[in-house]
C-alpha atoms as a PDB file:
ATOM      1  CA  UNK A   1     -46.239-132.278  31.104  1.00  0.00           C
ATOM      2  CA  UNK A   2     -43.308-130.698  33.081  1.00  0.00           C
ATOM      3  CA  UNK A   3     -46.132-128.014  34.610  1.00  0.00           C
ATOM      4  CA  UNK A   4     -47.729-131.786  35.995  1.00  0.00           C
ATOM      5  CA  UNK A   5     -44.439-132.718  36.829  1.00  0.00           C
ATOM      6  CA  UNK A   6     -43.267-129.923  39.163  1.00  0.00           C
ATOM      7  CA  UNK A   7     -46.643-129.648  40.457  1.00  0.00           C
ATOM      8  CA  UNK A   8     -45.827-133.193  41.733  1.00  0.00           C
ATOM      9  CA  UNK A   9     -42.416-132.441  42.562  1.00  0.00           C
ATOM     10  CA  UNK A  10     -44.079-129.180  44.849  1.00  0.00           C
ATOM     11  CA  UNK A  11     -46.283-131.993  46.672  1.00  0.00           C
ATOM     12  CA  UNK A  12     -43.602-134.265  47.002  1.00  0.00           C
ATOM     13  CA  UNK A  13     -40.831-132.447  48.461  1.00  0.00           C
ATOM     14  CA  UNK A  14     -41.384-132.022  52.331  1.00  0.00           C
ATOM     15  CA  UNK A  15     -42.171-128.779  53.292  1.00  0.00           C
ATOM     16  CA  UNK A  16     -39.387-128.020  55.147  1.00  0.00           C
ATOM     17  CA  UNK A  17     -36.994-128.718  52.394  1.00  0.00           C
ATOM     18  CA  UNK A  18     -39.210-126.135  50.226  1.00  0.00           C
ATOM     19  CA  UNK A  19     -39.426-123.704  53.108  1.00  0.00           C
ATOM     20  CA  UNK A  20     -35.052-123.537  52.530  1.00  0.00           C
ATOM     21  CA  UNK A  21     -35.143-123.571  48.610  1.00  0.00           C
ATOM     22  CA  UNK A  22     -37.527-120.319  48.846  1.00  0.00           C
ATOM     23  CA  UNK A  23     -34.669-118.895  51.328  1.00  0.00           C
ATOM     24  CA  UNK A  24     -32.378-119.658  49.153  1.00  0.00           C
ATOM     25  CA  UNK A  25     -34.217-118.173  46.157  1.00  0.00           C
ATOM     26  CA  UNK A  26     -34.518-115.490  47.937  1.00  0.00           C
ATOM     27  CA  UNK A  27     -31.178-115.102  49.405  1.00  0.00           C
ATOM     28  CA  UNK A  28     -32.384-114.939  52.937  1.00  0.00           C
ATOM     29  CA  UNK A  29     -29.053-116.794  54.476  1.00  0.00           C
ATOM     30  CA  UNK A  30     -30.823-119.335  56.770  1.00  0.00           C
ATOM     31  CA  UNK A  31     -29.408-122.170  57.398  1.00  0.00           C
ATOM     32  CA  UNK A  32     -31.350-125.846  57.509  1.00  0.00           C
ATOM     33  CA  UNK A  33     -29.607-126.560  61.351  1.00  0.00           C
ATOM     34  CA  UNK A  34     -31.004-123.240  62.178  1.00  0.00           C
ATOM     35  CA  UNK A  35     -34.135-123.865  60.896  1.00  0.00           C
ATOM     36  CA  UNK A  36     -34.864-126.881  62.638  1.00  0.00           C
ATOM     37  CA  UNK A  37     -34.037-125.980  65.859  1.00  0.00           C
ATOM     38  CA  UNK A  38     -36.409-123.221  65.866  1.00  0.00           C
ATOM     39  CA  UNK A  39     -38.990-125.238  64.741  1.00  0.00           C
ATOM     40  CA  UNK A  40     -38.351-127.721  67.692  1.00  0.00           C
ATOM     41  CA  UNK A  41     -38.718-124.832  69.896  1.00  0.00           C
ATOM     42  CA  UNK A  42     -42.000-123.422  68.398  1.00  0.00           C
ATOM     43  CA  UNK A  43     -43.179-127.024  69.287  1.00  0.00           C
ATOM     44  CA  UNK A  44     -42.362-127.070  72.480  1.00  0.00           C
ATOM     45  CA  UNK A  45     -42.990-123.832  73.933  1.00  0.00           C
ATOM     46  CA  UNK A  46     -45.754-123.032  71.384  1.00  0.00           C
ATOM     47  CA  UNK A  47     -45.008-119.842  69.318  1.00  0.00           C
ATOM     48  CA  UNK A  48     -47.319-118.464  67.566  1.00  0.00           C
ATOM     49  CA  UNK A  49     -47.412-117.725  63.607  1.00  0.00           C
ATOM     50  CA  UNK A  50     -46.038-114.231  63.867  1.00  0.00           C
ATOM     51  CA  UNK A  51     -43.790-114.815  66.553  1.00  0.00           C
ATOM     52  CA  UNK A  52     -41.842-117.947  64.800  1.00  0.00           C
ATOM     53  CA  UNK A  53     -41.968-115.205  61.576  1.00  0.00           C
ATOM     54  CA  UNK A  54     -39.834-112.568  64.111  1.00  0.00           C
ATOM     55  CA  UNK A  55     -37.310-115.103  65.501  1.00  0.00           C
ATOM     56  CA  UNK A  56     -36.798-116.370  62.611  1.00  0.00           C
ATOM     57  CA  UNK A  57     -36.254-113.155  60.456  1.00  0.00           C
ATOM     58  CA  UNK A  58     -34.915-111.065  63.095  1.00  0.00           C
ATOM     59  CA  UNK A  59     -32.178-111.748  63.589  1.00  0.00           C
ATOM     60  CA  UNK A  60     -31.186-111.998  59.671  1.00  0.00           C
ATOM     61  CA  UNK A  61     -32.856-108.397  59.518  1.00  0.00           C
ATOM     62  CA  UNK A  62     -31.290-106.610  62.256  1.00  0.00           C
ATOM     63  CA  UNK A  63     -27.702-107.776  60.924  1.00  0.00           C
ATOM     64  CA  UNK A  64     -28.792-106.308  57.594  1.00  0.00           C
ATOM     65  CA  UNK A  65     -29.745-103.193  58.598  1.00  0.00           C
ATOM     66  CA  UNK A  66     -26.407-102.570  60.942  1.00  0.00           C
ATOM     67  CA  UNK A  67     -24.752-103.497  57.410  1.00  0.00           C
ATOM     68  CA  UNK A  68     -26.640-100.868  55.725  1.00  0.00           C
ATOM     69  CA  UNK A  69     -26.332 -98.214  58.477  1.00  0.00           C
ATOM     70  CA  UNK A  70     -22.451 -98.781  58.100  1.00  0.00           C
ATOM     71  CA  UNK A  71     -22.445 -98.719  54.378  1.00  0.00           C
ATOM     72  CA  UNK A  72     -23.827 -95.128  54.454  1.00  0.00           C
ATOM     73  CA  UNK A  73     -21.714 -93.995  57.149  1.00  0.00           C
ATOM     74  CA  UNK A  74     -18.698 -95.399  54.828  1.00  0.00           C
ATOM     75  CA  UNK A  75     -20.061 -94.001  52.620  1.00  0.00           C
ATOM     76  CA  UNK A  76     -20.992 -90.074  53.980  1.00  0.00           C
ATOM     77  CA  UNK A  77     -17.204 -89.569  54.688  1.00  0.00           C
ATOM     78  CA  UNK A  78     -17.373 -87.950  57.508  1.00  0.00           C
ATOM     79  CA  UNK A  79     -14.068 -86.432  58.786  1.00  0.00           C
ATOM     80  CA  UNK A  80     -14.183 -88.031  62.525  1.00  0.00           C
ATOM     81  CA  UNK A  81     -16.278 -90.300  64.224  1.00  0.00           C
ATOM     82  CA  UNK A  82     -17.956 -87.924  66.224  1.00  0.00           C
ATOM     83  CA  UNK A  83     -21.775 -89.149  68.285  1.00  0.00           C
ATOM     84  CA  UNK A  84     -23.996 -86.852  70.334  1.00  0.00           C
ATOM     85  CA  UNK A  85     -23.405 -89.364  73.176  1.00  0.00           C
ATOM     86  CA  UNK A  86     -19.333 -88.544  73.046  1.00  0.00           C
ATOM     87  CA  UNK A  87     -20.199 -84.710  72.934  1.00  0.00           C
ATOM     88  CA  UNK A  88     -19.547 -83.060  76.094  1.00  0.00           C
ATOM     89  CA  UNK A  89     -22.692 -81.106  77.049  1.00  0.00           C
ATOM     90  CA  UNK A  90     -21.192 -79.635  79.698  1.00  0.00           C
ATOM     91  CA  UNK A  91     -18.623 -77.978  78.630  1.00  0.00           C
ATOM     92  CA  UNK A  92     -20.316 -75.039  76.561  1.00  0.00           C
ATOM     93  CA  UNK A  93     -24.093 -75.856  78.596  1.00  0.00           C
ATOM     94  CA  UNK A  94     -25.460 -72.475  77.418  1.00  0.00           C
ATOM     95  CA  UNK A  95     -24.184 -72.589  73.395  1.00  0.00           C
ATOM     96  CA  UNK A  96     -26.812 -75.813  72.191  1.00  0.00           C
ATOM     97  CA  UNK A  97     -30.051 -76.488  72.754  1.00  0.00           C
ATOM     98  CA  UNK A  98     -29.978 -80.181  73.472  1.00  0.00           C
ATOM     99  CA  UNK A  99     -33.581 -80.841  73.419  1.00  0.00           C
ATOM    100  CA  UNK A 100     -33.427 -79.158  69.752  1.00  0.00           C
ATOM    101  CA  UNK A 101     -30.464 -81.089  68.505  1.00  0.00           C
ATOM    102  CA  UNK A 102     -32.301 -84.207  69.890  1.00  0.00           C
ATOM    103  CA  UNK A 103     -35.124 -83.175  67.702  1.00  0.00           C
ATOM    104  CA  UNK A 104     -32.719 -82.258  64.249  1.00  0.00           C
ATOM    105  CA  UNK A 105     -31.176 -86.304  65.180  1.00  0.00           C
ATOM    106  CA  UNK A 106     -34.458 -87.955  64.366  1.00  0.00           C
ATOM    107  CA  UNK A 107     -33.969 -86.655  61.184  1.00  0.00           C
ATOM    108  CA  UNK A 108     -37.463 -85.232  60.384  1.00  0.00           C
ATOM    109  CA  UNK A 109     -36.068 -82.098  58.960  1.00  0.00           C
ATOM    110  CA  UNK A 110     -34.507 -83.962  56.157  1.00  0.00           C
ATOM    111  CA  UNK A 111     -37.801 -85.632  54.833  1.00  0.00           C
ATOM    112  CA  UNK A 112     -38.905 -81.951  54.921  1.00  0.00           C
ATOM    113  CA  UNK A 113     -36.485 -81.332  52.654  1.00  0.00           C
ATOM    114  CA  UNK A 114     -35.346 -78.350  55.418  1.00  0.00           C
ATOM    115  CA  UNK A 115     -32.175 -77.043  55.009  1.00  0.00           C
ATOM    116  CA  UNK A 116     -29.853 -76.354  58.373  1.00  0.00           C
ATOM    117  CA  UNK A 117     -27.624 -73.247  58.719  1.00  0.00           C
ATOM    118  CA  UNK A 118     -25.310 -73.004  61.894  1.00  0.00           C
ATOM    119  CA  UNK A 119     -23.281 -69.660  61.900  1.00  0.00           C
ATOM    120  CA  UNK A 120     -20.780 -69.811  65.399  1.00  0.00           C
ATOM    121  CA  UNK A 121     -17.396 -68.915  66.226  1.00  0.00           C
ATOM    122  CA  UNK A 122     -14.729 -71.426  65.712  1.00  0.00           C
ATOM    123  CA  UNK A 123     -13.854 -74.100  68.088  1.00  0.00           C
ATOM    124  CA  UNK A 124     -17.097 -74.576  70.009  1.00  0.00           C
ATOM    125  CA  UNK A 125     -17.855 -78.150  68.702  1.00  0.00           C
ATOM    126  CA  UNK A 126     -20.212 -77.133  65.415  1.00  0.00           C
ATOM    127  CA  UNK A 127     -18.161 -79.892  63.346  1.00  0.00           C
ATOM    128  CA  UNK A 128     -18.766 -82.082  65.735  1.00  0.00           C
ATOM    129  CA  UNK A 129     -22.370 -81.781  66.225  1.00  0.00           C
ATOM    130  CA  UNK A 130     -23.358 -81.504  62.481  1.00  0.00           C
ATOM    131  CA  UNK A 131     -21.366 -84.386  61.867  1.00  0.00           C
ATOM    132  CA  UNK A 132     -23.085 -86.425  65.221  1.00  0.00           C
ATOM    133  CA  UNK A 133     -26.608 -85.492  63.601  1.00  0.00           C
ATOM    134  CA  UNK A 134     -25.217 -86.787  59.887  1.00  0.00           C
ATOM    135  CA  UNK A 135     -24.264 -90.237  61.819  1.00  0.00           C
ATOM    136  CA  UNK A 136     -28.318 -90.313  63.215  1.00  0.00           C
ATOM    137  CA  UNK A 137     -29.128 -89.701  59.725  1.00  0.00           C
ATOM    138  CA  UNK A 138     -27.546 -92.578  58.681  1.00  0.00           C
ATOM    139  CA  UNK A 139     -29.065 -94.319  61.089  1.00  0.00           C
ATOM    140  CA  UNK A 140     -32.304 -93.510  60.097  1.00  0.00           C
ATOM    141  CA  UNK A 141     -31.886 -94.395  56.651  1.00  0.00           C
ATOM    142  CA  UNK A 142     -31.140 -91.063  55.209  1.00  0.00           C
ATOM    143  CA  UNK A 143     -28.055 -90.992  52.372  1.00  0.00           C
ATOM    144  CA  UNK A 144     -25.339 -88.070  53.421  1.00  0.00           C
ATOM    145  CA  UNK A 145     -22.336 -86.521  51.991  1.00  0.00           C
ATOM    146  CA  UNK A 146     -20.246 -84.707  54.272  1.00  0.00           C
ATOM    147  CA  UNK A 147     -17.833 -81.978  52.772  1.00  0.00           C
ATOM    148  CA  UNK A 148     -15.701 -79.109  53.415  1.00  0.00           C
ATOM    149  CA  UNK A 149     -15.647 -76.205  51.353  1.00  0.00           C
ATOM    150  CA  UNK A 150     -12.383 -76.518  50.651  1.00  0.00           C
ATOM    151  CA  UNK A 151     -12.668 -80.078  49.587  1.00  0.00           C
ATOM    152  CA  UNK A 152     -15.628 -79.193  47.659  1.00  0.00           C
ATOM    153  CA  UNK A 153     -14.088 -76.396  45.903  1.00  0.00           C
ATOM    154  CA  UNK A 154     -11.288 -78.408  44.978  1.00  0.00           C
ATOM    155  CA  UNK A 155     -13.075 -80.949  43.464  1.00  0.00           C
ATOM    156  CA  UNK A 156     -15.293 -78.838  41.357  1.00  0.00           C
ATOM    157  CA  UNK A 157     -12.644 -76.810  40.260  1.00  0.00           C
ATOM    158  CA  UNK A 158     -10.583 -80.669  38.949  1.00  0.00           C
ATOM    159  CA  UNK A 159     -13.953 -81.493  37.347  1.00  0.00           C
ATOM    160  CA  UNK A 160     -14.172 -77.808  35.718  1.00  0.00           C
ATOM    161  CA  UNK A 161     -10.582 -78.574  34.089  1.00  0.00           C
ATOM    162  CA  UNK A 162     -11.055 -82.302  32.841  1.00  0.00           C
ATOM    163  CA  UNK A 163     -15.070 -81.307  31.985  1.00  0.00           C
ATOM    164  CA  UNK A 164     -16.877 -83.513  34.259  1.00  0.00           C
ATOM    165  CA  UNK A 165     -18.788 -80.781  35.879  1.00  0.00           C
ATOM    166  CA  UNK A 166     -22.278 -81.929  35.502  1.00  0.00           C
ATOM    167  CA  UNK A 167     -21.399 -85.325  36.280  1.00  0.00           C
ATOM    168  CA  UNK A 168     -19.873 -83.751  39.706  1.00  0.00           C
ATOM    169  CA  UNK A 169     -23.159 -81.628  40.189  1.00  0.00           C
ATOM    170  CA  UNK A 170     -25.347 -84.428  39.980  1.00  0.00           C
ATOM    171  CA  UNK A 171     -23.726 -86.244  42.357  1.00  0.00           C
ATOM    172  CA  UNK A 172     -24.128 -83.511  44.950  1.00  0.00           C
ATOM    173  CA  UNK A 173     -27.545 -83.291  43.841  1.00  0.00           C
ATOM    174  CA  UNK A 174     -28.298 -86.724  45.160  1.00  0.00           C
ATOM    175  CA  UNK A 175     -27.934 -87.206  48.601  1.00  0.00           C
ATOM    176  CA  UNK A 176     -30.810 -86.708  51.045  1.00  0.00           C
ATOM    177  CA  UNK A 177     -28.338 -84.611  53.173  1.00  0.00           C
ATOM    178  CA  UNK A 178     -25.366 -82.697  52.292  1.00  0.00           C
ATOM    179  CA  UNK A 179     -23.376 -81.488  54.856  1.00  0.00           C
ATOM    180  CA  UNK A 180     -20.741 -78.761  53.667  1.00  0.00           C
ATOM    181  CA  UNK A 181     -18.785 -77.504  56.472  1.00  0.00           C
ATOM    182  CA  UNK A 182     -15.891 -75.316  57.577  1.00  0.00           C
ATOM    183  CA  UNK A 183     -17.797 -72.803  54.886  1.00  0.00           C
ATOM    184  CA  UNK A 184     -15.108 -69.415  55.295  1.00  0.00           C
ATOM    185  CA  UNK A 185     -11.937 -71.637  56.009  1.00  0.00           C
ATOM    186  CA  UNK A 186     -11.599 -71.597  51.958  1.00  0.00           C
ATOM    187  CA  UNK A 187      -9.339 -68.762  51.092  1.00  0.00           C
ATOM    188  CA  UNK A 188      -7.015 -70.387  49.207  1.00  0.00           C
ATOM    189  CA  UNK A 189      -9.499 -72.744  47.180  1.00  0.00           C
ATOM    190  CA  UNK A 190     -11.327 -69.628  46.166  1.00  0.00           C
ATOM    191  CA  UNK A 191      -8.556 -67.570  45.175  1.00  0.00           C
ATOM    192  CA  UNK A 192      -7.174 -70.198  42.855  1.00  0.00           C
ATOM    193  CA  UNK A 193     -10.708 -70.661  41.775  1.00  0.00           C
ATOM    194  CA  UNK A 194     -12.498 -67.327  40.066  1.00  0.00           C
ATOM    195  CA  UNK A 195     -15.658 -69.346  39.659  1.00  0.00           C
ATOM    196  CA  UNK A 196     -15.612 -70.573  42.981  1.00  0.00           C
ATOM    197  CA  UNK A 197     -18.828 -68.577  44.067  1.00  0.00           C
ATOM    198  CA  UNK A 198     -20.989 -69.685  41.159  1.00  0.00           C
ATOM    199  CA  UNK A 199     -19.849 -73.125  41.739  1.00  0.00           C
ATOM    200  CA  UNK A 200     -20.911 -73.186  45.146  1.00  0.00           C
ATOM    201  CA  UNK A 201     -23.989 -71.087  44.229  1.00  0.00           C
ATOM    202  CA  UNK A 202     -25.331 -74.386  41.664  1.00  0.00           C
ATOM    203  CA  UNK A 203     -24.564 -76.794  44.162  1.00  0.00           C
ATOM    204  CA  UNK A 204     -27.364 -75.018  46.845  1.00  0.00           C
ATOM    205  CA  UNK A 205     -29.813 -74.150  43.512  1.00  0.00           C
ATOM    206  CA  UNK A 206     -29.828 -77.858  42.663  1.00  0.00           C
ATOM    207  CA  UNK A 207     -30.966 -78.716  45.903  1.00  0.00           C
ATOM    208  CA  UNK A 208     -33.262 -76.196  46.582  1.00  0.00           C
ATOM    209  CA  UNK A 209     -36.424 -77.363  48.316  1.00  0.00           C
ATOM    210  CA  UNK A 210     -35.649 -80.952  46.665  1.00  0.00           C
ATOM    211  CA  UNK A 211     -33.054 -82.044  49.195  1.00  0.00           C
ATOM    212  CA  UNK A 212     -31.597 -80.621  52.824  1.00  0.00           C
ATOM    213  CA  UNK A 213     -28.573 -79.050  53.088  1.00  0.00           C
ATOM    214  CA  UNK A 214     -26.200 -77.860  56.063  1.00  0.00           C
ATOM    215  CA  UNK A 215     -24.066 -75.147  55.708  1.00  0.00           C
ATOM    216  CA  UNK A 216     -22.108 -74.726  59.190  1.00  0.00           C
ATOM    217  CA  UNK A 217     -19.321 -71.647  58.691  1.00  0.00           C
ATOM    218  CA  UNK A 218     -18.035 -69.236  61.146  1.00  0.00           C
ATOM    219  CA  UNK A 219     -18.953 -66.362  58.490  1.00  0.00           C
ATOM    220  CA  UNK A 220     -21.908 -64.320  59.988  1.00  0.00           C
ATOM    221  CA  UNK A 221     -24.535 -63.311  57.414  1.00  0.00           C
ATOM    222  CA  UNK A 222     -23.748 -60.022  57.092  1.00  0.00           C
ATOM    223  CA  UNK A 223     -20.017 -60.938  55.619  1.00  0.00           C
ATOM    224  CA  UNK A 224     -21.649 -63.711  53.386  1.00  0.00           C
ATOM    225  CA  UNK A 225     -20.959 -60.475  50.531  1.00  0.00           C
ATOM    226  CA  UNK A 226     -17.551 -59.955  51.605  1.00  0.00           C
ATOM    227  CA  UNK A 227     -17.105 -63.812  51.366  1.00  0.00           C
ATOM    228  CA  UNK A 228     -18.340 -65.074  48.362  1.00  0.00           C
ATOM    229  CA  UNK A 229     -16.902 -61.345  46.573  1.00  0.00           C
ATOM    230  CA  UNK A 230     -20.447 -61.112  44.620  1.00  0.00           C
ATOM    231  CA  UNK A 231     -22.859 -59.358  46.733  1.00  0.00           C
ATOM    232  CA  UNK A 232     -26.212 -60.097  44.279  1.00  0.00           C
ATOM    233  CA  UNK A 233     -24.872 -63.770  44.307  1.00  0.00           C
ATOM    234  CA  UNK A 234     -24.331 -63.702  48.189  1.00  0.00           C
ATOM    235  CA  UNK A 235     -27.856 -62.359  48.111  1.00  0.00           C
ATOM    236  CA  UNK A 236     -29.386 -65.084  45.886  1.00  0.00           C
ATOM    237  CA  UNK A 237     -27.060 -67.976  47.700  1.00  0.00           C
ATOM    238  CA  UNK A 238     -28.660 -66.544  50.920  1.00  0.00           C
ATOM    239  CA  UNK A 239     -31.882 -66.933  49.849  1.00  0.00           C
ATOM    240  CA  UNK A 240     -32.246 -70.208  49.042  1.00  0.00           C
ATOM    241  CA  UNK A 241     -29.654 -71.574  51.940  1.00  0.00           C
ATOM    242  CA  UNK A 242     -32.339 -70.027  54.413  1.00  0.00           C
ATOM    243  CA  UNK A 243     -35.622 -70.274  52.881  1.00  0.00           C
ATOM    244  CA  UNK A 244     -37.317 -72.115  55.273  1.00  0.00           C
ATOM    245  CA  UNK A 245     -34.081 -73.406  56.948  1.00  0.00           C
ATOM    246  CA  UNK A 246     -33.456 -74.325  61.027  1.00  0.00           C
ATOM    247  CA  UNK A 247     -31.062 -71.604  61.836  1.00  0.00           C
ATOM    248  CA  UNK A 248     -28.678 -72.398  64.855  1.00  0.00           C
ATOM    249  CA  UNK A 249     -26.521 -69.157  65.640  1.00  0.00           C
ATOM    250  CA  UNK A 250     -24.076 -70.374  68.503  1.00  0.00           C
ATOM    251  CA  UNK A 251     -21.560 -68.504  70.811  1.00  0.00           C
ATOM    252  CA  UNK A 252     -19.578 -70.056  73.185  1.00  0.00           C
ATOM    253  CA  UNK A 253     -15.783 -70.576  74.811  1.00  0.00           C
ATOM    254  CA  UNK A 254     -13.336 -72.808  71.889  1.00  0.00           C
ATOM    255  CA  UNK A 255     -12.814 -76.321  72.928  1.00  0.00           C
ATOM    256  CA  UNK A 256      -8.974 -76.086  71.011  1.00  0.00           C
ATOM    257  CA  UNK A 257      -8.390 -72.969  72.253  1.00  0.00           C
ATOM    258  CA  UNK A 258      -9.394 -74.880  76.458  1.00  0.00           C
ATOM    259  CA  UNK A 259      -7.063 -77.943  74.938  1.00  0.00           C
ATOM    260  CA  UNK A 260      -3.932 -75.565  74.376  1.00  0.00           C
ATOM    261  CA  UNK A 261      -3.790 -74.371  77.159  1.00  0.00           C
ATOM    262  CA  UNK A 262      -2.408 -77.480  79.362  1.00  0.00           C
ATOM    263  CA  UNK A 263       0.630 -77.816  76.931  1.00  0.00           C
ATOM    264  CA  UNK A 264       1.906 -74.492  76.481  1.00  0.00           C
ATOM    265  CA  UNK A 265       1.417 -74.152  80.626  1.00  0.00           C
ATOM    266  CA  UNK A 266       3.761 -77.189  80.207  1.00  0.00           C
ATOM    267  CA  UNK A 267       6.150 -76.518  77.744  1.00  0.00           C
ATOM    268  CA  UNK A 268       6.469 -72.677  79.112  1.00  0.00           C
END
């Protein structure tokens, strides 16, 4: 009896009115006034059935995904809002390969599961670029975490004192990109942390060939011993950082160092 009765209750109801109650079920925010003047113009100007399905969706769709986009941005915590269009190219022309960082922002790399290394002296813009190309990621749907070392260090260390370690581990394990950066500017994380090495070491082992990572460090790879004060764990960190990695070794003039030089010619 009520199957007979909302069967009636389907063929009753005008379709329009059922058209916004399947929205609505499915939380598509449409409103009725919006509705009906699109229909009026798919009258009129004669739209057809895919068409009215685009304007009508579109727009809904398009302010969805910006919503998304800035979600993951939010939620990457990235130090500074840094683009590839607000890089200046011209500055350092010879130091990056546009046409190859044009190719690491579409992202492809990180469905390869690819892992990114760039080794360059300090100051020439690597933060900025690695953090430009984790925006595009975002863009393209990709879920990043940006870190320093330092910050990483320090919170691994907090989560080996009040034993949340694997909880912490796991959620660097997750993201489709993990950007650490400023790898070598952690001297004073490491020395208040004797396990800092093997911490670091199971963050890049629980990724390995499962998710990309970006390692971007002033530290050439012949110091990575010297650095991490374990040279078979240097070796075996190595390996798996650059198994199959994009490596980007960069050399140019220090953006800071070009910035300073204005004020102390002032204050001098």
């Amino acid at each position: 009896m009520q199957a007979m009765k909302a069967k009636t209750t389907d063929q009753t109801t005008p379709l329009r009115d059922r058209c916004l109650s399947h929205f609505a079920a499915l939380r598509i925010p449409i409103e009725a006034a919006a509705l009906d003047e699109l229909l009026a113009r798919a009258e009129k100007e004669g739209f057809s059935h895919l068409s009215f399905l685009d304007r009508l969706l579109g727009a809904e769709a398009g302010a969805r995904r910006e919503r998304a986009v800035t979600r993951r941005i939010r939620e990457a915590r990235f130090a500074e809002n840094k683009t590839m269009e607000s890089f200046d190219w011209t500055f350092n022309p010879k130091t990056f390969d546009r046409v190859q960082l044009e190719e690491l922002a579409t992202g492809d790399f990180i469905r390869r599961k690819a892992n990114l290394v760039m080794v360059g002296w300090s100051g020439i813009g690597k933060s900025h670029i690695v953090q430009a190309l984790g925006q595009k990621a975002c863009v393209h749907g990709y879920r990043v975490l940006y870190r320093t070392s330092a910050q990483l260090l320090a919170d691994l260390t907090a989560s080996l004192a009040d034993k949340t370690l694997p909880a912490r581990l796991r959620y660097y394990a997750n993201p489709d990109w993990l950007i650490i950066d400023e790898f070598g500017f952690d001297k004073i994380e490491r020395t208040e942390c004797p396990e800092a090495a093997h911490l670091l070491y199971k963050i890049i082992a629980s990724r390995n060939q499962k998710r990309s990572t970006a390692v971007v460090t002033n530290v050439d790879f012949d110091k990575w011993g010297d650095y991490l004060s374990d040279g078979p764990l240097a070796m075996a960190f190595l390996d798996r950082l650059v198994e199959g990695a994009i490596m980007l070794k960069v050399k140019g003039k220090s953006y800071r160092a070009e910035k300073a030089k204005p004020a102390e010619t002032h204050s001098t």
